[in-house]
N, C-alpha and C. Protein backbone atom coordinates (compact mmCIF):
# COMPACT_ATOMS: atom_id res chain seq x y z
N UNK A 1 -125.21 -210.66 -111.17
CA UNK A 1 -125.83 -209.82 -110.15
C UNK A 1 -124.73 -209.29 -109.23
N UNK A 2 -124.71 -207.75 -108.90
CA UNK A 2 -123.82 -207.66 -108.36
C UNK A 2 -124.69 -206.60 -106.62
N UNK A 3 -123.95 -206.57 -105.56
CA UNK A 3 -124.78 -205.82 -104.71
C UNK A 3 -123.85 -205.65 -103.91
N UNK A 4 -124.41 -204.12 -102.65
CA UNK A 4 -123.57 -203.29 -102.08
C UNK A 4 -124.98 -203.32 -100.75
N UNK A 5 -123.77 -203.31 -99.63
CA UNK A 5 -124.54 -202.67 -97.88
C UNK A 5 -124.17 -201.32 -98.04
N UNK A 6 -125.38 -200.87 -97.63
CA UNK A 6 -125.03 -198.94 -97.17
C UNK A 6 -125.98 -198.98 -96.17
N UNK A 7 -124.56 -198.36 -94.60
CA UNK A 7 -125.86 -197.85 -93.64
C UNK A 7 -126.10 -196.45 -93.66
N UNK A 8 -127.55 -196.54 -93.56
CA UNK A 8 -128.24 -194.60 -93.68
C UNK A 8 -127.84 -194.16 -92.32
N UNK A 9 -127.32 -192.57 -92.71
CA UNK A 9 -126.95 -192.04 -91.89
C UNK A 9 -127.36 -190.77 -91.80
N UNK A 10 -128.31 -190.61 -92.80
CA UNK A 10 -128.96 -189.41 -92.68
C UNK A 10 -130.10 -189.20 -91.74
N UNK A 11 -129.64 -188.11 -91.15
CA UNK A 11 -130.61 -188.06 -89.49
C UNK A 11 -132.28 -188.34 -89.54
N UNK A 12 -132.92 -187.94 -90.98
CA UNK A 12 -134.49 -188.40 -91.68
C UNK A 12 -135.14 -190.03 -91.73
N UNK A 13 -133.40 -191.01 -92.23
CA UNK A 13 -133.71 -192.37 -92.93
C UNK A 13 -133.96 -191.57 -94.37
N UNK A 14 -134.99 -192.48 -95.43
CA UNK A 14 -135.52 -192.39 -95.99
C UNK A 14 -136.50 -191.81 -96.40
N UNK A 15 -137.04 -190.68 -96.25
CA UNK A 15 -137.94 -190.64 -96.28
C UNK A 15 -138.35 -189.53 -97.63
N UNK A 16 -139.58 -189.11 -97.69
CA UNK A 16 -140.20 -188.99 -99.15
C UNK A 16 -138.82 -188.50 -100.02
N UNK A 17 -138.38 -187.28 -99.23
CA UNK A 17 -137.73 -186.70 -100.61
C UNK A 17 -136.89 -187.45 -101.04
N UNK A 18 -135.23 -187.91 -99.95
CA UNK A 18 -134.54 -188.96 -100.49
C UNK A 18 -135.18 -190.26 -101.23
N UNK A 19 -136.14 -190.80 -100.69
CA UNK A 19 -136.66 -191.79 -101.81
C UNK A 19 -137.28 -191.44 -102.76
N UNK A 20 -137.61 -190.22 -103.07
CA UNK A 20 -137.78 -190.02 -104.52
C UNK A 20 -136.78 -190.32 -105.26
N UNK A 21 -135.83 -189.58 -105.01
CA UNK A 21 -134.73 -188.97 -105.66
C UNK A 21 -133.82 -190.87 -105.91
N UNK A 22 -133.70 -191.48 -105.13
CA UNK A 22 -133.46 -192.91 -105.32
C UNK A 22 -134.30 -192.89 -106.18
N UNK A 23 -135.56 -193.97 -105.90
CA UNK A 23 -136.00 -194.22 -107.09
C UNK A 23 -136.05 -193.40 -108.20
N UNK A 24 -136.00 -192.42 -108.58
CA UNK A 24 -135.92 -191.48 -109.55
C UNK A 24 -134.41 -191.97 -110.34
N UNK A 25 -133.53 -192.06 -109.81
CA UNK A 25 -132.22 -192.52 -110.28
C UNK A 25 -132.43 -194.42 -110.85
N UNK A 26 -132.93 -194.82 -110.01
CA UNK A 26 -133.03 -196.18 -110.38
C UNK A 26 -133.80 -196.43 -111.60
N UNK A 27 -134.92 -195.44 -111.48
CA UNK A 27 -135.58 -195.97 -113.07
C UNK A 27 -135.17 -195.47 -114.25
N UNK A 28 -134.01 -194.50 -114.26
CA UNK A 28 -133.08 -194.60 -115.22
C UNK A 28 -131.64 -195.76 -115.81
N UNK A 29 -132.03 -196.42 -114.90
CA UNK A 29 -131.62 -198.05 -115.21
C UNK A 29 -131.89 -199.31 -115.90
N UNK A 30 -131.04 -199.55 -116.83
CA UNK A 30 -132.10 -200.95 -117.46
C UNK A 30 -131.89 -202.59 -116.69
N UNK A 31 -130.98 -202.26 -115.12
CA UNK A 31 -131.22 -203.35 -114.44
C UNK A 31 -132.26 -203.36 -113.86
N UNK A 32 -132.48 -205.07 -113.04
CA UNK A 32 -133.69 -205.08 -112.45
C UNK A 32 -132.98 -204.47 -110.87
N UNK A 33 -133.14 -203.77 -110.04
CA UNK A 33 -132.77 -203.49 -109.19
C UNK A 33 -133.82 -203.21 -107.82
N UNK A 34 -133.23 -204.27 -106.68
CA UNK A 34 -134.22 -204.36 -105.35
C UNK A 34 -133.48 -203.72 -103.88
N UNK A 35 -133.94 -203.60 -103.30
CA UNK A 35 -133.58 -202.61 -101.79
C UNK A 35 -133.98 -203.86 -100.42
N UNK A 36 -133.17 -204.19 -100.04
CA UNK A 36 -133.58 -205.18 -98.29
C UNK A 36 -132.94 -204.95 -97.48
N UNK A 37 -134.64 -204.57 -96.87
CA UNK A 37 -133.95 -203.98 -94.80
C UNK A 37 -134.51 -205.32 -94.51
N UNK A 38 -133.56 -205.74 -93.33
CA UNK A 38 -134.63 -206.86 -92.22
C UNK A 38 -135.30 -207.91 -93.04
N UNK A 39 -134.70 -208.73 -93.89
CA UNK A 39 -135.16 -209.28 -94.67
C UNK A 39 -136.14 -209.18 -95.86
N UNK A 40 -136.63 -208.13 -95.50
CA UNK A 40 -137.91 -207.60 -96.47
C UNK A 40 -136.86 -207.59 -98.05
N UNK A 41 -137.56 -207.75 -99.35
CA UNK A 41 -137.07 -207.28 -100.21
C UNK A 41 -138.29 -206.36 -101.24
N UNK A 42 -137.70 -205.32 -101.78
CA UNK A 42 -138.64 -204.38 -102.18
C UNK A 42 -138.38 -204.55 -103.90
N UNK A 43 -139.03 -203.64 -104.72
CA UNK A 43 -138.13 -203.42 -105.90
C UNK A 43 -137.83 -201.71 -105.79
N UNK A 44 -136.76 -201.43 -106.15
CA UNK A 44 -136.13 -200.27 -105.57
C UNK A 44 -136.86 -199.10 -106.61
N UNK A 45 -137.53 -199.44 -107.65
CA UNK A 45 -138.19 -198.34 -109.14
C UNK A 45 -139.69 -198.01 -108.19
N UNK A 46 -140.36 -198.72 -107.33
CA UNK A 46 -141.13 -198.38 -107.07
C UNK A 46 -140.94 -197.20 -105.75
N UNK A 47 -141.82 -196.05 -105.40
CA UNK A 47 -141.01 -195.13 -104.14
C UNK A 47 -142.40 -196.16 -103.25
N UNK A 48 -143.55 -196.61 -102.95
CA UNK A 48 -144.55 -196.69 -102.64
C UNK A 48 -143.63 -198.14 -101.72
N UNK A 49 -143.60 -198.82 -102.51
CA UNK A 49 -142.49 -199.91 -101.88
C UNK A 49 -141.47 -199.64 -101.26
N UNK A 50 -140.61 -198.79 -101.71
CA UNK A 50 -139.30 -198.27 -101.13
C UNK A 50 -139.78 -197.37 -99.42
N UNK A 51 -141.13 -196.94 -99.55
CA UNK A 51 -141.46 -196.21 -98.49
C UNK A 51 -141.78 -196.99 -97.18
N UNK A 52 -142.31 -198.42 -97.62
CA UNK A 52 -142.64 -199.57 -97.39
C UNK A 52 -141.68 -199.87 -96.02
N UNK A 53 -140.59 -199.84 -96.60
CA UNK A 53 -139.36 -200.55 -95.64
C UNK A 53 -139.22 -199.59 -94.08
N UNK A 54 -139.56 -198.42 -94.16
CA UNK A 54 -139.23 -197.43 -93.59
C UNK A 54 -137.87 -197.65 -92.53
N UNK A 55 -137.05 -197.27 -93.80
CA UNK A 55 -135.49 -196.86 -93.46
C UNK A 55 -135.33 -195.70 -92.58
N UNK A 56 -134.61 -196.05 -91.77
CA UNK A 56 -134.33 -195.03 -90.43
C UNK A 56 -133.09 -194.93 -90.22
N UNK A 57 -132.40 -193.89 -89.44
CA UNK A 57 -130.94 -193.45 -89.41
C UNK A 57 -130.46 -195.25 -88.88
N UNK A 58 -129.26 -195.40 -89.71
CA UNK A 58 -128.90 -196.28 -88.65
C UNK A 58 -128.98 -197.48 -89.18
N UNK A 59 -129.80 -197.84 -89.82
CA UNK A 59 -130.51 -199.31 -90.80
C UNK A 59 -129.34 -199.17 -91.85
N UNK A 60 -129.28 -200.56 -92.08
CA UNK A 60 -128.28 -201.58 -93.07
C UNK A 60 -129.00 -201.55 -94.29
N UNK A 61 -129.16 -201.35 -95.38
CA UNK A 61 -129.71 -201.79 -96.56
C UNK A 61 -129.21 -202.50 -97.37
N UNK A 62 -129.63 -203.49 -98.23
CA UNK A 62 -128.85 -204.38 -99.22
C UNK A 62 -129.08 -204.02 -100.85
N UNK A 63 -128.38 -203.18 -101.58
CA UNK A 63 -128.85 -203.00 -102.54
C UNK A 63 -128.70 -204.34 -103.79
N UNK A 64 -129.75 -204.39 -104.60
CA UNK A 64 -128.76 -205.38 -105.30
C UNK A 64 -129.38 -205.10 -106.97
N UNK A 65 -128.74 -205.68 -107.74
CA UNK A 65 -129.10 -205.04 -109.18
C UNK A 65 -128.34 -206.28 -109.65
N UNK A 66 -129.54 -206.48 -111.46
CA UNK A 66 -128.76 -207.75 -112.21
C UNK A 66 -129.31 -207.14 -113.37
N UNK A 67 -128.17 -206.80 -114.28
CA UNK A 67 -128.91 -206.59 -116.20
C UNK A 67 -127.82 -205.87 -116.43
N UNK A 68 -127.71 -205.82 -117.65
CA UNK A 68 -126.40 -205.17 -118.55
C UNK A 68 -125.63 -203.88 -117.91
N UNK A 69 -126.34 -202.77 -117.29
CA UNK A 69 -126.03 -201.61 -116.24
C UNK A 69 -125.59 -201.91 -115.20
N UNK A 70 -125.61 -203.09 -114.12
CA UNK A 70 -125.72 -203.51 -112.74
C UNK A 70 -124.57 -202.59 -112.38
N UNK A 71 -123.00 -202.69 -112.71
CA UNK A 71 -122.07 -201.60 -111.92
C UNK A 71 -122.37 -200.23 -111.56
N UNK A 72 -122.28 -200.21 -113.12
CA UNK A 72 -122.88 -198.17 -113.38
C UNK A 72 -124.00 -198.03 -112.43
N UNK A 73 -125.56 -199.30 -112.06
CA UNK A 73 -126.60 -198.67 -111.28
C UNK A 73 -126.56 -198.55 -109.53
N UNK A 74 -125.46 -199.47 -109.16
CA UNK A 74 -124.80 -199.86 -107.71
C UNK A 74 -123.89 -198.38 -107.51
N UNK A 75 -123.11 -198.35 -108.77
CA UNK A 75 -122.39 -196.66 -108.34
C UNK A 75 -123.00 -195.52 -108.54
N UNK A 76 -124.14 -195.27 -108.97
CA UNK A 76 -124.96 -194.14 -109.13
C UNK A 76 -126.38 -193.99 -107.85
N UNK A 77 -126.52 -195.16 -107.71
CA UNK A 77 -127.39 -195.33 -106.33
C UNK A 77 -126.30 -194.72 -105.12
N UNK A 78 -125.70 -195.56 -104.80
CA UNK A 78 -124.82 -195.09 -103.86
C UNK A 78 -124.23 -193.80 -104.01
N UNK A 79 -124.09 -193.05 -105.25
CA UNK A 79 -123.86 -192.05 -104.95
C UNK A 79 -124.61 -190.87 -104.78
N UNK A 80 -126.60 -190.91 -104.78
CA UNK A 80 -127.17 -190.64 -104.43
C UNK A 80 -127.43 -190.45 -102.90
N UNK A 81 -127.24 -191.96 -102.47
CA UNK A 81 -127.40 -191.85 -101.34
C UNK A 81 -126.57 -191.28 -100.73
N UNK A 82 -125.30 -191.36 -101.10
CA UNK A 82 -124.03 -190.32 -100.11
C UNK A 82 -124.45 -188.61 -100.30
N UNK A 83 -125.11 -188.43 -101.50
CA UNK A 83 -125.07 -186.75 -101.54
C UNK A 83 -126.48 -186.46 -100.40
N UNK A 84 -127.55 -187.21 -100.29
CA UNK A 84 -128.48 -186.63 -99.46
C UNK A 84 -128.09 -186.92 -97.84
N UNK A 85 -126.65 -187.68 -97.58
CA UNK A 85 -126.56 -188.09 -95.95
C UNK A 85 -125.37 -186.79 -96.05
N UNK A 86 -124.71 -186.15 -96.54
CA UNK A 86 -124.12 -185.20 -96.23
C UNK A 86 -124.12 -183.87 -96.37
């Protein structure tokens, strides 16, 4: 299992479109991969859950991922998330 902190810095958080577009990336993954704000833990394939957390500018997230993909899905998440905060 491998996992990464990213704080959102996009002035929105999370919200519908960026978490589509996350989960949309994640379920092209064959890890199991989860999202935790504030202790909460989500599974990151679902957006209904992911909406759940309601990520706001500023919030810490814990990504974490475990299955044969886990690098490739930690560097493709994150690099989602960097293209919608800039």
């Amino acid at each position: 299992m491998q996992e990464r902190r990213i704080t959102i810095k996009n002035p929105t958080g999370l919200h519908a479109r960026p978490a589509s577009l996350l989960v949309r990336e994640a379920q092209q993954m064959q890890s199991e991969l989860t999202i935790e704000k504030d202790g909460k833990t989500v599974n990151l394939k679902s957006l209904i859950s992911l909406l759940s957390l309601g990520v706001a500018m500023g919030d810490t997230v814990l990504i974490r991922a475990a299955g044969a993909d886990e690098a490739e899905a930690l560097q493709r998440l994150e690099r989602v998330i960097e293209d919608f905060q800039s």
